[in-house]
Protein backbone atom coordinates (compact mmCIF):
# COMPACT_ATOMS: atom_id res chain seq x y z
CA UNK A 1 168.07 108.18 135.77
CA UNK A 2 168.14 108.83 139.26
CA UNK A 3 166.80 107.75 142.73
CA UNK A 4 166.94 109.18 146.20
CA UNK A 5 167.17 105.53 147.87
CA UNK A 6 169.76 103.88 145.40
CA UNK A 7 171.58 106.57 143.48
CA UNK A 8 172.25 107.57 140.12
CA UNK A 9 173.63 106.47 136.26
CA UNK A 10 174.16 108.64 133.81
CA UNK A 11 175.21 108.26 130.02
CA UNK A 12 177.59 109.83 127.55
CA UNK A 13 180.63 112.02 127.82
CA UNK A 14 181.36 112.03 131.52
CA UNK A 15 184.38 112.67 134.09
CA UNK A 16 185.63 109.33 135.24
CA UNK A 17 185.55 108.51 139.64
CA UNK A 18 189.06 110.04 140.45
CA UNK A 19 187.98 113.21 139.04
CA UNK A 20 184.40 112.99 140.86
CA UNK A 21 185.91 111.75 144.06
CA UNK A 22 189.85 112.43 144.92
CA UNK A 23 189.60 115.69 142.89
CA UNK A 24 187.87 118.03 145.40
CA UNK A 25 190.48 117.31 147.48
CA UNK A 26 192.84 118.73 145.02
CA UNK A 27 193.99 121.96 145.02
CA UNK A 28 193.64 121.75 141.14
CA UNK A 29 189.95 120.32 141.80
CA UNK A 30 188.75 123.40 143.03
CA UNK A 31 188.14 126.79 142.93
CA UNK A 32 191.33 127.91 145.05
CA UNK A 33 193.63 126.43 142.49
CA UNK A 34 192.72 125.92 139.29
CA UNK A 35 194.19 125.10 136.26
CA UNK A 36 197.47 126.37 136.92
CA UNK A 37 197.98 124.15 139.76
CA UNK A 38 197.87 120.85 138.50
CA UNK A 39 200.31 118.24 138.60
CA UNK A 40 203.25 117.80 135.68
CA UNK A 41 201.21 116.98 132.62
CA UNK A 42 198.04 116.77 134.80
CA UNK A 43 199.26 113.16 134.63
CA UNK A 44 196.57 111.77 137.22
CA UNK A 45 193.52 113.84 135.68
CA UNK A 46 192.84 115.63 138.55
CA UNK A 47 192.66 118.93 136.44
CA UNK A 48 189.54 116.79 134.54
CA UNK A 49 191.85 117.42 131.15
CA UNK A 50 189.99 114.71 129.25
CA UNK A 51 186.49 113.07 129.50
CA UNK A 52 184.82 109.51 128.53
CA UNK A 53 182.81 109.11 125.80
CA UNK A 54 180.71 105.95 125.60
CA UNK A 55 180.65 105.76 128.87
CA UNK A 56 177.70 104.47 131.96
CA UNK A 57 178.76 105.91 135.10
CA UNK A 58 176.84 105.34 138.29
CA UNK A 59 176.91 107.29 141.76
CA UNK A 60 175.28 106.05 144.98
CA UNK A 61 173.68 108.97 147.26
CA UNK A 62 175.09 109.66 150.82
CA UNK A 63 175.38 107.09 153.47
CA UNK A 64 175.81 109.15 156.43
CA UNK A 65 178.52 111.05 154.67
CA UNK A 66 180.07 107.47 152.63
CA UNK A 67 179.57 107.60 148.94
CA UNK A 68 181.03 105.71 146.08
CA UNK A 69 180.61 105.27 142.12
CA UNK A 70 182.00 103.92 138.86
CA UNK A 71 182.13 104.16 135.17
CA UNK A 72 182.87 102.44 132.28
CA UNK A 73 183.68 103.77 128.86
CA UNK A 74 183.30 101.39 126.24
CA UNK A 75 185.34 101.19 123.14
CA UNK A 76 182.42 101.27 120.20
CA UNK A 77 184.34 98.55 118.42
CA UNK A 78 182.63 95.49 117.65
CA UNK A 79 186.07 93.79 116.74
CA UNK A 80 188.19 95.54 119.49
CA UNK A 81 185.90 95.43 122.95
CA UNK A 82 189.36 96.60 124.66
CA UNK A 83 191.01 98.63 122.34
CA UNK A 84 190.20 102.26 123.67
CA UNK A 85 187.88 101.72 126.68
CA UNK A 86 187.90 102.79 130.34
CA UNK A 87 186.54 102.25 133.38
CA UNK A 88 187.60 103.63 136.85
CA UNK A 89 185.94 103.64 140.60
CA UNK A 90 186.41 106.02 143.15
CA UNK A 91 185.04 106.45 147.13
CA UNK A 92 184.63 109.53 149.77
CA UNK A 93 183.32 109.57 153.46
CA UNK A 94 182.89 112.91 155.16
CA UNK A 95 182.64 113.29 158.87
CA UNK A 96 182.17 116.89 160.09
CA UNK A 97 185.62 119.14 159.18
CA UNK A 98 187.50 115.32 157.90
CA UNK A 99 186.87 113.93 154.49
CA UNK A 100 188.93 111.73 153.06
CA UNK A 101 188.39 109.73 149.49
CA UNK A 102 190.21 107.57 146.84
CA UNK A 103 190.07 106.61 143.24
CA UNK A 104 190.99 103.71 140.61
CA UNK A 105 191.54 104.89 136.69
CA UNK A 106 192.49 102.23 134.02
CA UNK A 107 192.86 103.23 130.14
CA UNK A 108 193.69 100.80 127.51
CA UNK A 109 195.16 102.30 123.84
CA UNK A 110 193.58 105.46 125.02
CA UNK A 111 194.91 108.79 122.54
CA UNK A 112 196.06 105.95 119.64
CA UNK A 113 194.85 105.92 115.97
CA UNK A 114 193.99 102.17 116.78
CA UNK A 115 190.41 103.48 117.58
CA UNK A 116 189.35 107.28 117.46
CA UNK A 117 185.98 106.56 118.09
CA UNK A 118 186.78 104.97 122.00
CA UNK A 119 186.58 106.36 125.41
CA UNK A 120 189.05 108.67 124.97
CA UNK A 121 190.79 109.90 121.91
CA UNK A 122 191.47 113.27 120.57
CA UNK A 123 191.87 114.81 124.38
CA UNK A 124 194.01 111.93 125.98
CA UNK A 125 196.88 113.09 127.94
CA UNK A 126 198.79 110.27 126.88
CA UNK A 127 199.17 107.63 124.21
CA UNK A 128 199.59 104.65 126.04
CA UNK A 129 198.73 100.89 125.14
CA UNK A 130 197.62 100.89 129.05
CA UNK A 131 197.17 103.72 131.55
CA UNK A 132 196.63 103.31 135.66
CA UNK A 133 196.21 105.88 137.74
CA UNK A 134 195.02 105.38 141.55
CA UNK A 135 195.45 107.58 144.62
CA UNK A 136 194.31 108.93 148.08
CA UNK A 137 193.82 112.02 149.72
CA UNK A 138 192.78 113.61 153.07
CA UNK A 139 191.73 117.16 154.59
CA UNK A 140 190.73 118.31 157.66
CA UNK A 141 189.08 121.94 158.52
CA UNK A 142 190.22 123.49 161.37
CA UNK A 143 187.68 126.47 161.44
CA UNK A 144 188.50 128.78 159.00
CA UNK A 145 191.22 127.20 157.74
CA UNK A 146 191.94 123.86 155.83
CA UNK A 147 194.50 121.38 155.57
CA UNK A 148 195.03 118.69 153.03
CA UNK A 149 197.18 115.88 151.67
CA UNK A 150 196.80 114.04 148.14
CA UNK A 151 198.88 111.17 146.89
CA UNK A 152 198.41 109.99 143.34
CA UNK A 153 200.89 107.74 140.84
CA UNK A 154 200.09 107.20 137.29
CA UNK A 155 201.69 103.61 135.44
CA UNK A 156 201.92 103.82 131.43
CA UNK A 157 203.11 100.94 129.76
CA UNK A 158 204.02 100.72 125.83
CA UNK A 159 203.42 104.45 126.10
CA UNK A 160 204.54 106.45 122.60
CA UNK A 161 203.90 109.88 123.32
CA UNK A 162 202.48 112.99 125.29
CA UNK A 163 199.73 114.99 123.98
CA UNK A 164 200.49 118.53 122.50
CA UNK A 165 198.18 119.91 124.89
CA UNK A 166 198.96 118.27 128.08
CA UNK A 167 202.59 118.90 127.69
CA UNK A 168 202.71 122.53 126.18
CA UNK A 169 204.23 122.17 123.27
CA UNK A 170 202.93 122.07 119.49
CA UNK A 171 203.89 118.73 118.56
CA UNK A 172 203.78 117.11 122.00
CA UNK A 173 206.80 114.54 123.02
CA UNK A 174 207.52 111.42 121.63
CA UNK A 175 208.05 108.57 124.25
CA UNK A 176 210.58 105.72 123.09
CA UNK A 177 211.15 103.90 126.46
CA UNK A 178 207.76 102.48 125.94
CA UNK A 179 206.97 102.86 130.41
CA UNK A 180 206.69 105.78 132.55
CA UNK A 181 205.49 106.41 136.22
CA UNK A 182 204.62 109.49 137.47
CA UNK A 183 203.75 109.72 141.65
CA UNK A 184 202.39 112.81 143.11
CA UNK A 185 203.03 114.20 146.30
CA UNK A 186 200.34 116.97 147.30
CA UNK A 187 200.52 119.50 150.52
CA UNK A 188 197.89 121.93 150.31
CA UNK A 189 195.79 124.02 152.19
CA UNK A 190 193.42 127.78 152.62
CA UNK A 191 192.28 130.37 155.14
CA UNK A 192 189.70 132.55 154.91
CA UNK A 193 190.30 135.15 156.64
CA UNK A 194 186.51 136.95 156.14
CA UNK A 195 183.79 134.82 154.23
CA UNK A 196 184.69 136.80 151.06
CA UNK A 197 188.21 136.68 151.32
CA UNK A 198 190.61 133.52 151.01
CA UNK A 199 194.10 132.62 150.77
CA UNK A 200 194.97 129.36 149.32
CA UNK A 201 198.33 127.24 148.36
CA UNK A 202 199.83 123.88 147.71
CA UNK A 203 203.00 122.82 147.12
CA UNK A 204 203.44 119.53 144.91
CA UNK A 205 206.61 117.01 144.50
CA UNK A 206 206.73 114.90 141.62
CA UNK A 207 208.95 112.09 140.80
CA UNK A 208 209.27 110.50 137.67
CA UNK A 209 210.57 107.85 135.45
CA UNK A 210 210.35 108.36 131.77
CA UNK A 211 212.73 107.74 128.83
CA UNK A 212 215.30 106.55 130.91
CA UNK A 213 215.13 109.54 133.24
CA UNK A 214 214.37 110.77 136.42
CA UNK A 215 212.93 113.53 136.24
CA UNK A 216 211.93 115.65 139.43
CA UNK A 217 209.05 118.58 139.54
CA UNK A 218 209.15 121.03 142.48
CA UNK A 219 205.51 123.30 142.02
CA UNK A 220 204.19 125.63 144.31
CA UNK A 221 201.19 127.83 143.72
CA UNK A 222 199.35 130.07 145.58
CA UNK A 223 196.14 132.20 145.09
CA UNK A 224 194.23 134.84 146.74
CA UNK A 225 190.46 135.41 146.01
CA UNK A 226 188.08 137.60 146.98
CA UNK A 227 183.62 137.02 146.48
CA UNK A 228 181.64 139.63 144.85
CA UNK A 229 178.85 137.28 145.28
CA UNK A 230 177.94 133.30 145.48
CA UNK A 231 179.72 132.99 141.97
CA UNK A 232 181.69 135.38 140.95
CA UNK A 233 185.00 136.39 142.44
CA UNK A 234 188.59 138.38 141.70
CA UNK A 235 191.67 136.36 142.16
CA UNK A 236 195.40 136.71 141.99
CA UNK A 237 197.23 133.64 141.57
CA UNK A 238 201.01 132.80 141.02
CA UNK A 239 202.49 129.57 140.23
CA UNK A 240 206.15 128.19 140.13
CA UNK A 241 207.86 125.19 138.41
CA UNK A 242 210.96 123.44 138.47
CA UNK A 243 211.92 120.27 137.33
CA UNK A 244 215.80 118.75 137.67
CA UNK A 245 216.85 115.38 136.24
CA UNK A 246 215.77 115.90 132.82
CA UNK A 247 219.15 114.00 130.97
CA UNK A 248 218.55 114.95 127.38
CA UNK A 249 214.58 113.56 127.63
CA UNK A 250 213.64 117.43 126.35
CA UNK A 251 211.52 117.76 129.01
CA UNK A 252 211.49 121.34 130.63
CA UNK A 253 208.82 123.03 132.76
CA UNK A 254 205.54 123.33 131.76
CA UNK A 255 203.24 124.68 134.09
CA UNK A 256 199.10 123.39 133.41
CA UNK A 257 197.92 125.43 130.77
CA UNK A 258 200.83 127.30 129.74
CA UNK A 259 203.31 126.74 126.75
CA UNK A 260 206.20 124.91 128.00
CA UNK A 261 209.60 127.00 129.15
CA UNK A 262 212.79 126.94 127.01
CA UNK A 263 214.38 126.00 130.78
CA UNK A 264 213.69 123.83 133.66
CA UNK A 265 212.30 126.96 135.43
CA UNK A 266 208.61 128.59 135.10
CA UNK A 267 207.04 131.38 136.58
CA UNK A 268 203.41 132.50 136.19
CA UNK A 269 200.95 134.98 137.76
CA UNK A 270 197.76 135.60 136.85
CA UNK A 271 194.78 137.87 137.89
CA UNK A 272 191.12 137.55 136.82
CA UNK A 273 187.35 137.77 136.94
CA UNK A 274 185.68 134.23 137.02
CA UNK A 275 182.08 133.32 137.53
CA UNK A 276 180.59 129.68 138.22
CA UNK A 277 177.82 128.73 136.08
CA UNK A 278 175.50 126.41 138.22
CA UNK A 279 172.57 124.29 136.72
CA UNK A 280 168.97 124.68 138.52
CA UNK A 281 168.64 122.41 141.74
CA UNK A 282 165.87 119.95 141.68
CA UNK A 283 163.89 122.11 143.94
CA UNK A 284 164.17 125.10 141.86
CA UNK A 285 163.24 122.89 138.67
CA UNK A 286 160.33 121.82 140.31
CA UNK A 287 159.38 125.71 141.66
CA UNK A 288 159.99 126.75 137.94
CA UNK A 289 157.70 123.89 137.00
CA UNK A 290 154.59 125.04 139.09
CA UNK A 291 155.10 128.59 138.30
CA UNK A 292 155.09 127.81 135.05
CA UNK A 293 151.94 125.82 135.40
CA UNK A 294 150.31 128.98 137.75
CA UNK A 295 149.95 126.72 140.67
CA UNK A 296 149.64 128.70 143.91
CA UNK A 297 153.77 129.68 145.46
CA UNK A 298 154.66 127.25 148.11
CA UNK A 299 153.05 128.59 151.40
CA UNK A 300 155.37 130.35 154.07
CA UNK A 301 155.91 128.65 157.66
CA UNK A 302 157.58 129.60 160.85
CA UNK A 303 158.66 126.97 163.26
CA UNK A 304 157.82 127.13 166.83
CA UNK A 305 160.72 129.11 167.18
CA UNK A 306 159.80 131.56 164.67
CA UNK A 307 162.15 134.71 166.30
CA UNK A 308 165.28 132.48 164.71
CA UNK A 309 164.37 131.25 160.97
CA UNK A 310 162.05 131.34 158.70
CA UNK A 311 161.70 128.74 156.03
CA UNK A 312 159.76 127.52 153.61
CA UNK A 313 157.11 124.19 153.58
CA UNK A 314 157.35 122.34 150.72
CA UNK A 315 153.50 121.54 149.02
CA UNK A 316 152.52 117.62 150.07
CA UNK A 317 155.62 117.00 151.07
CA UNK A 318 155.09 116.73 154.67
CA UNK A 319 158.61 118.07 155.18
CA UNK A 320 159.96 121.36 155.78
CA UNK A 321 163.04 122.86 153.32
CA UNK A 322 165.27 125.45 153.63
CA UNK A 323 166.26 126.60 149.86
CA UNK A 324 167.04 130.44 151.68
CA UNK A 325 167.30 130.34 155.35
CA UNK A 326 166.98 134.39 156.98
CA UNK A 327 168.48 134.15 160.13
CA UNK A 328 166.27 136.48 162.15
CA UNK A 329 168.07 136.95 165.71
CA UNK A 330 170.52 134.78 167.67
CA UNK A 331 169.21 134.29 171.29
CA UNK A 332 171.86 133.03 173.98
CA UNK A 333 173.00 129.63 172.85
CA UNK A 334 172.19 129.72 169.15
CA UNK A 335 174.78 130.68 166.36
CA UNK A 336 174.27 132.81 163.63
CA UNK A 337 175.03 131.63 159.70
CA UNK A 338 177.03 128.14 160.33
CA UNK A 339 175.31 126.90 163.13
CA UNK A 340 171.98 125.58 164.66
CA UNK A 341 168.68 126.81 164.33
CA UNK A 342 165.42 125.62 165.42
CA UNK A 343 163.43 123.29 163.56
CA UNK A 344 159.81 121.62 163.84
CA UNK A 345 158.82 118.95 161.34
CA UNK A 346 155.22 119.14 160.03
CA UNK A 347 152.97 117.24 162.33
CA UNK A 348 155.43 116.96 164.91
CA UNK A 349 153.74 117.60 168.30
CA UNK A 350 154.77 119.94 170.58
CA UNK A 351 157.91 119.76 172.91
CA UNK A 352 159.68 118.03 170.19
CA UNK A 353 163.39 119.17 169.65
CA UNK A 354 164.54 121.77 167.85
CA UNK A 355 166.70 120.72 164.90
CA UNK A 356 168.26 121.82 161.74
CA UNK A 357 171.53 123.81 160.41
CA UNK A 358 172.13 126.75 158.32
């Protein structure tokens, strides 16, 4: 259910605010890190290692670039309204190259036999009779390069145990201090040196305090990608751990994904062929739609500027779209791909200003 003045809510399985909101600012969150470069445990979710069932999650649409949302997850007990539920909220603002966002994550008995059919059971990163995880983050493009900071801490109290998955091993670790904190310091950032070709890295500090430790992660990770097209791309990546502190917890490093090391050292490199699999756009639903109905294609247009775009008009819409903008020529004082180009509204009379941006 969705509206274009006052947003959207969703049902079902879904990923909670810090995921939708602090995650793209992530390394982890996006495509130029990955799995691999998560944070210990992906203890703040970031990585999206878990999702929340019986859940209503609602996001508004852009304000002039501010945005916010929230979810709840509710427990489907009838006896135990907080015994496995979740809820979390989570904000972004984007001006030009700076965006900046933050999130809010609360779990209650989340991974515990108490209630397998809850918010979030067989996934959870940890069993914990209460979860919190909240954070920040910020990044700023300089051209054709980007620079980023992300600070996240995740609370667990009467926490029992780390899941199998989460912490790389087969039985996962059992917790007997019953609290743990986890706080995440994140310096990342990319090039791209051609719009094919990127370089990416972050380096993440974590500090800890579990079992009557103080444990200490040291990660950096770095990855190199080149575009074979809008979706697909080859990328080398290589990742290293190293955590210090451990007492005799049995912790050791365990970089996202992998099985955890015999030591408190872990190296990893990896090289692959990934493609992004994108659902249709409204737009292109609706095109589908009428061409699967045999109504006439939408009719061609060219702005009063017509030696600079070409575009497309939009049937009774009154407005003019841009699903594939062709960049004809670049006179004096236009840019090419990136920057302005000349638009006229339908109707508009003439004289009016150009406007738009590819």
């Amino acid at each position: 259910m969705s509206s274009t003045q006052y947003g959207a809510a969703t049902l079902g399985r879904q990923y909670d605010s810090v995921v939708d909101y602090l995650g793209p600012l992530a390394l982890t969150g996006t495509q130029y890190g990955g799995t691999q470069a998560a944070h210990p445990f992906d203890n703040d979710n970031l990585d999206n290692s878990f999702r929340v069932s019986n859940s209503v999650k609602y996001q508004s649409v852009n304000y002039g670039g501010f945005k916010f949302g929230g979810l709840y997850g509710f427990s489907n007990d009838a006896g135990g309204f907080a015994t496995n539920r979740a809820y979390s909220v989570g904000t972004s603002y984007n001006y030009g190259p700076l965006n900046v966002a933050a999130g809010y994550m609360q779990l209650n008995n989340s991974g515990a036999t108490l209630n397998s059919s809850g918010a979030v059971s067989d996934d959870a990163t940890f069993t914990a009779g209460r979860q919190r995880t909240f954070g920040a983050g910020i990044s700023y493009a300089f051209g054709a390069a980007q620079a980023g900071f992300v600070l996240t801490q995740t609370r667990l109290d009467d926490a029992t145990g780390i899941g199998a998955s989460a912490s790389g091993t087969t039985n996962g670790i059992t917790l007997t201090d019953g609290s743990a904190r986890f706080t995440n310091y994140e310096v990342n950032g990319r090039y791209n040196f051609t719009p094919a070709w990127s370089l990416s890295g972050a380096y993440t500090f974590t500090d800890g305090r579990i079992d009557g430790v103080s444990p200490k992660w040291n990660q950096v990770s770095v990855q190199t990608a080149y575009a074979l097209s809008k979706r697909t791309d080859v990328y080398l990546q290589g990742v290293y751990q190293h955590v210090s502190d451990t007492g005799d917890s049995g912790i050791t490093a365990a970089i996202n994904g992998l099985s955890a090391s015999s030591s408190n050292s872990q190296v990893a490199a990896t090289v692959g062929l990934r493609h992004r699999f994108q659902p249709l756009s409204r737009e292109r639903e609706r095109k589908a739609a009428r061409r699967a109905r045999g109504d006439a294609p939408a009719k061609t247009a060219r702005s009063d500027h017509s030696d600079r775009a070409v575009f497309v008009k939009e049937p009774q819409s009154g407005t003019f779209t841009a699903p594939f903008v062709t960049v004809i020529a670049s006179p004096a004082g236009f840019a090419e791909i990136g920057g302005r180009f000349a638009v006229v509204s339908a109707g508009a009379a003439p004289g009016v200003p150009p406007r738009g941006v590819v």
